[in-house]
N, C-alpha and C. Protein backbone atom coordinates (compact mmCIF):
# COMPACT_ATOMS: atom_id res chain seq x y z
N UNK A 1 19.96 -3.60 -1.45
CA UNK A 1 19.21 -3.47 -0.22
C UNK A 1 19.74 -2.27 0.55
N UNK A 2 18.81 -1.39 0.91
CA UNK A 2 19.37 -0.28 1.73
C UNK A 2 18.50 -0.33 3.43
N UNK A 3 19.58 -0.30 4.14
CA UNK A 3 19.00 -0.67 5.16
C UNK A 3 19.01 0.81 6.18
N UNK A 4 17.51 1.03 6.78
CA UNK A 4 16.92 2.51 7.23
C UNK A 4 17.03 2.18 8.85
N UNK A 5 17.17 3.76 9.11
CA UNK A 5 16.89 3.33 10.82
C UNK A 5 15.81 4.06 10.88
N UNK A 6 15.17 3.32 12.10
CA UNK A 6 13.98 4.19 13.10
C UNK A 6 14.65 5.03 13.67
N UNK A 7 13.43 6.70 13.49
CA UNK A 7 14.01 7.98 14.12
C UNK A 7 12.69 8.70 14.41
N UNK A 8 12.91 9.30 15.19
CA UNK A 8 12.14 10.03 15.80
C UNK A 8 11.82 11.20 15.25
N UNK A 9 10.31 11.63 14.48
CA UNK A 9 9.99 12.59 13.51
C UNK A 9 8.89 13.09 14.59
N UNK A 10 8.86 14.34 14.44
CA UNK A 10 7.77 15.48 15.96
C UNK A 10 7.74 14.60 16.60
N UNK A 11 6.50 14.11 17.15
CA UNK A 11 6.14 13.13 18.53
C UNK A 11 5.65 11.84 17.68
N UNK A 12 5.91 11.74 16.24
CA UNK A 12 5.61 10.03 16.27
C UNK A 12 7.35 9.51 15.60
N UNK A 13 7.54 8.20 15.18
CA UNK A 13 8.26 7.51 14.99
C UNK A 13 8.35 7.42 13.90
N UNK A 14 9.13 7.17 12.73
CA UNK A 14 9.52 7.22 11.26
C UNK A 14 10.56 7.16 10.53
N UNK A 15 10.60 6.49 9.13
CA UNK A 15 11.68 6.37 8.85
C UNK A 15 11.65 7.14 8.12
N UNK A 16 13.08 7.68 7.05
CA UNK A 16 13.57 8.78 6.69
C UNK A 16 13.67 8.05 4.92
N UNK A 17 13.23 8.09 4.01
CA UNK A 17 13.13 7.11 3.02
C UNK A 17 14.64 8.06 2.05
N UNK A 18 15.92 7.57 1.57
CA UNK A 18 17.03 8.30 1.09
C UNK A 18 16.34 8.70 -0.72
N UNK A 19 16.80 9.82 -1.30
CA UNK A 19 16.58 10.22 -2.43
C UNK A 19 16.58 9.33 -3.42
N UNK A 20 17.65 8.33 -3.75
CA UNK A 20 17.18 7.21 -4.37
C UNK A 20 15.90 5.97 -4.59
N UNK A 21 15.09 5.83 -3.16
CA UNK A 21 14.13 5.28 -2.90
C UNK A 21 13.20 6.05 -3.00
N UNK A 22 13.02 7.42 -3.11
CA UNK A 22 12.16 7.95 -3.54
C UNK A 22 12.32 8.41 -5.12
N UNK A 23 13.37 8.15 -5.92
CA UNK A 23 13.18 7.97 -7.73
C UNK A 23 12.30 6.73 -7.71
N UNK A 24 12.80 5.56 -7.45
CA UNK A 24 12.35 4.44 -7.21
C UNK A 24 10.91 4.55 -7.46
N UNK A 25 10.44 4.38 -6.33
CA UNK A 25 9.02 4.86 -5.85
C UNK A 25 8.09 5.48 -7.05
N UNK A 26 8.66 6.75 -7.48
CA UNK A 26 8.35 7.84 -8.54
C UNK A 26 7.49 8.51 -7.10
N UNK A 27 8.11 9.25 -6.47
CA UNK A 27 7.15 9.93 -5.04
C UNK A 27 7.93 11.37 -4.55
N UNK A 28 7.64 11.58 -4.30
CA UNK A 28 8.13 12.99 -3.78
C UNK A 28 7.32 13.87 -2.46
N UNK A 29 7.87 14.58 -1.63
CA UNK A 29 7.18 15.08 -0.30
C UNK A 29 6.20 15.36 -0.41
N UNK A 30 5.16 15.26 0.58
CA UNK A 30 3.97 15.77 0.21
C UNK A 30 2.72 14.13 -0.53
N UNK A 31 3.45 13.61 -1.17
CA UNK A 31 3.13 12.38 -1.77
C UNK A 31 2.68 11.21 -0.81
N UNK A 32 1.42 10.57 -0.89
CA UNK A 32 0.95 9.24 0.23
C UNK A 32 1.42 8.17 -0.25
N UNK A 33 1.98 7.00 0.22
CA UNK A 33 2.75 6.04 0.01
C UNK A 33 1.90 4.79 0.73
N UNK A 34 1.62 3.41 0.35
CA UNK A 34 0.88 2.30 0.95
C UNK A 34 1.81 1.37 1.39
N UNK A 35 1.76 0.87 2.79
CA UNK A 35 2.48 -0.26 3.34
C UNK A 35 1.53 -1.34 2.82
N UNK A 36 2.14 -2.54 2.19
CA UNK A 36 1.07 -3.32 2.17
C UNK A 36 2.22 -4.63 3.14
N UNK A 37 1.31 -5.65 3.80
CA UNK A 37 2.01 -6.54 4.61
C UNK A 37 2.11 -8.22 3.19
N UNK A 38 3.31 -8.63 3.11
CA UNK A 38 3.37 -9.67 2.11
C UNK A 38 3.88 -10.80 2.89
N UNK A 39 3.74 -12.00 2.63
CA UNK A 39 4.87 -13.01 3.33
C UNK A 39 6.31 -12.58 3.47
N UNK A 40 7.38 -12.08 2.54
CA UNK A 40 8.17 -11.79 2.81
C UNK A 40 8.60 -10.17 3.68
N UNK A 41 7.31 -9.41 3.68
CA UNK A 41 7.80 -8.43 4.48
C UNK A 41 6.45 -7.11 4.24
N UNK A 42 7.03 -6.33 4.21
CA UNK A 42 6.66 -4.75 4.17
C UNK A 42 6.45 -4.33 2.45
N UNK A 43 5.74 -4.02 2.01
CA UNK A 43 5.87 -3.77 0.20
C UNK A 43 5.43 -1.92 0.21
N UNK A 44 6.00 -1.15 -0.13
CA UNK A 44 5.48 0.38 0.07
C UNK A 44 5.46 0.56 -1.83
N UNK A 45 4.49 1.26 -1.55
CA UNK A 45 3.84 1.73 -3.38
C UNK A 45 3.52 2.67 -3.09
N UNK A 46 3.27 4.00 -4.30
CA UNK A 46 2.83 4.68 -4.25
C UNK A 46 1.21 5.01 -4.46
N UNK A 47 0.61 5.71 -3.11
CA UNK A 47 -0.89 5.59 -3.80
C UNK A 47 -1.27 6.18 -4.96
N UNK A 48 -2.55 4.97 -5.29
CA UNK A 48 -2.92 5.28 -6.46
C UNK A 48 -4.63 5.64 -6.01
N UNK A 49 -5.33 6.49 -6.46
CA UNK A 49 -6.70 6.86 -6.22
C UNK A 49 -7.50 6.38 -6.76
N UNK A 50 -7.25 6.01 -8.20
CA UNK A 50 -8.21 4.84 -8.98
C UNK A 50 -7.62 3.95 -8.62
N UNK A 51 -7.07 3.43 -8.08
CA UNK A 51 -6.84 1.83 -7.69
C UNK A 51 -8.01 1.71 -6.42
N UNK A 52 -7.41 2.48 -5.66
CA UNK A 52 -8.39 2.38 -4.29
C UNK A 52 -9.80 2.78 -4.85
N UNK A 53 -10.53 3.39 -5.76
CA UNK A 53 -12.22 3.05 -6.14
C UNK A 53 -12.19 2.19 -6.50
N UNK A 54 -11.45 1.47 -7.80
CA UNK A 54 -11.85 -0.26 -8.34
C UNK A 54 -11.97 -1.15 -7.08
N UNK A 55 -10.98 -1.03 -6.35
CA UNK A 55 -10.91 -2.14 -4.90
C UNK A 55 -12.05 -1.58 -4.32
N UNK A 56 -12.56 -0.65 -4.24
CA UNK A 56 -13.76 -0.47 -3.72
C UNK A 56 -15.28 -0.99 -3.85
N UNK A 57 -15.06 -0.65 -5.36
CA UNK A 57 -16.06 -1.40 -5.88
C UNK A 57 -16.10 -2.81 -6.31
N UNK A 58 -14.63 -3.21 -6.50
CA UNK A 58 -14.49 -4.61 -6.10
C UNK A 58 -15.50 -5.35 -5.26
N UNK A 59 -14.77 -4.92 -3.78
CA UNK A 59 -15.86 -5.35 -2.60
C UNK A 59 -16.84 -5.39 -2.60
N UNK A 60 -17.97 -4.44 -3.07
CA UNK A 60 -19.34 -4.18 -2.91
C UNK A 60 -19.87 -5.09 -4.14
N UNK A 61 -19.27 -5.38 -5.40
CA UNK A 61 -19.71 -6.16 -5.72
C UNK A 61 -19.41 -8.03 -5.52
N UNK A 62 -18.47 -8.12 -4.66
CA UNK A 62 -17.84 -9.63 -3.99
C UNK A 62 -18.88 -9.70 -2.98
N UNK A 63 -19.61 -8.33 -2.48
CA UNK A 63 -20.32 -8.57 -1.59
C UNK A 63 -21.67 -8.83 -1.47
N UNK A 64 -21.77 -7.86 -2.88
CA UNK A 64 -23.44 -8.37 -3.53
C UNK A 64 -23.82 -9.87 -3.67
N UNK A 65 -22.66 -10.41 -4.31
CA UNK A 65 -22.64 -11.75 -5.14
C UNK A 65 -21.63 -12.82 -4.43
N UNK A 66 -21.55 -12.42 -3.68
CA UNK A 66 -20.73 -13.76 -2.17
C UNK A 66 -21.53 -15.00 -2.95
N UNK A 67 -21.97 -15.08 -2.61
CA UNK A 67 -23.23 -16.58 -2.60
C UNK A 67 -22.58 -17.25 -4.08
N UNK A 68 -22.81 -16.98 -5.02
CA UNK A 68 -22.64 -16.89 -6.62
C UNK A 68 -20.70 -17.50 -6.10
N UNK A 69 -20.81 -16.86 -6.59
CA UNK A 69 -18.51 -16.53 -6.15
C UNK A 69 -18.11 -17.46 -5.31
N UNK A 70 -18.97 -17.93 -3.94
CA UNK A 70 -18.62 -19.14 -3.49
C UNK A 70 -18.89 -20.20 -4.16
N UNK A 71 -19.83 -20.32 -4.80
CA UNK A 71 -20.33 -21.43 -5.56
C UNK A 71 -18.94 -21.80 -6.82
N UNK A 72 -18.81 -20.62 -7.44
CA UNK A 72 -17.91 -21.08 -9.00
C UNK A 72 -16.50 -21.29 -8.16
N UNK A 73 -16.21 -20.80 -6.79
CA UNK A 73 -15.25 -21.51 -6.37
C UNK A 73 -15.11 -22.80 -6.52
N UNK A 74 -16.45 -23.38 -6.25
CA UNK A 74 -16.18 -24.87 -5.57
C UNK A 74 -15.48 -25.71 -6.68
C-alpha cells in the first residue's frame, strides 16, 4: 500500500501518482486514467477506447431491449 498526499497542481487539486504506480498501471504522462467508485474504494485503470464503445453500445442495446432483459430477469 502506498499512501499519496493531496497537492496542489496549477489551480486544481491532485495527486502525484510515484513511478512505480505508474509501471503498475502500464501508463505514462500524457496517458488518461479511469477512477471507477467500488465498495471498497477508488479503482484507477488505464483507459481503454474499445472498452468505452462496447459499454456504449452495451447501453443502447440494454436500452432497445429493457422490456425483454427485465423479463429473463425475473
Amino acid at each position: 500500500m502506498v499512501s499519496l498526499k493531496i497537492t496542489t497542481v496549477g489551480n486544481s487539486t491532485g495527486v502525484i501518482l510515484p513511478k512505480e504506480a505508474l509501471a503498475m498501471l502500464k501508463v505514462r504522462k500524457g496517458d488518461t486514467v479511469v477512477l471507477t467508485e467500488t465498495p471498497s474504494g477508488v479503482l484507477i485503470t488505464p483507459y481503454d477506447p474499445e472498452f468505452e464503445k462496447d459499454m456504449e453500445r452495451a447501453s443502447r442495446i440494454m436500452g432497445r431491449y429493457r422490456n425483454a432483459l427485465r423479463e429473463l430477469a425475473k
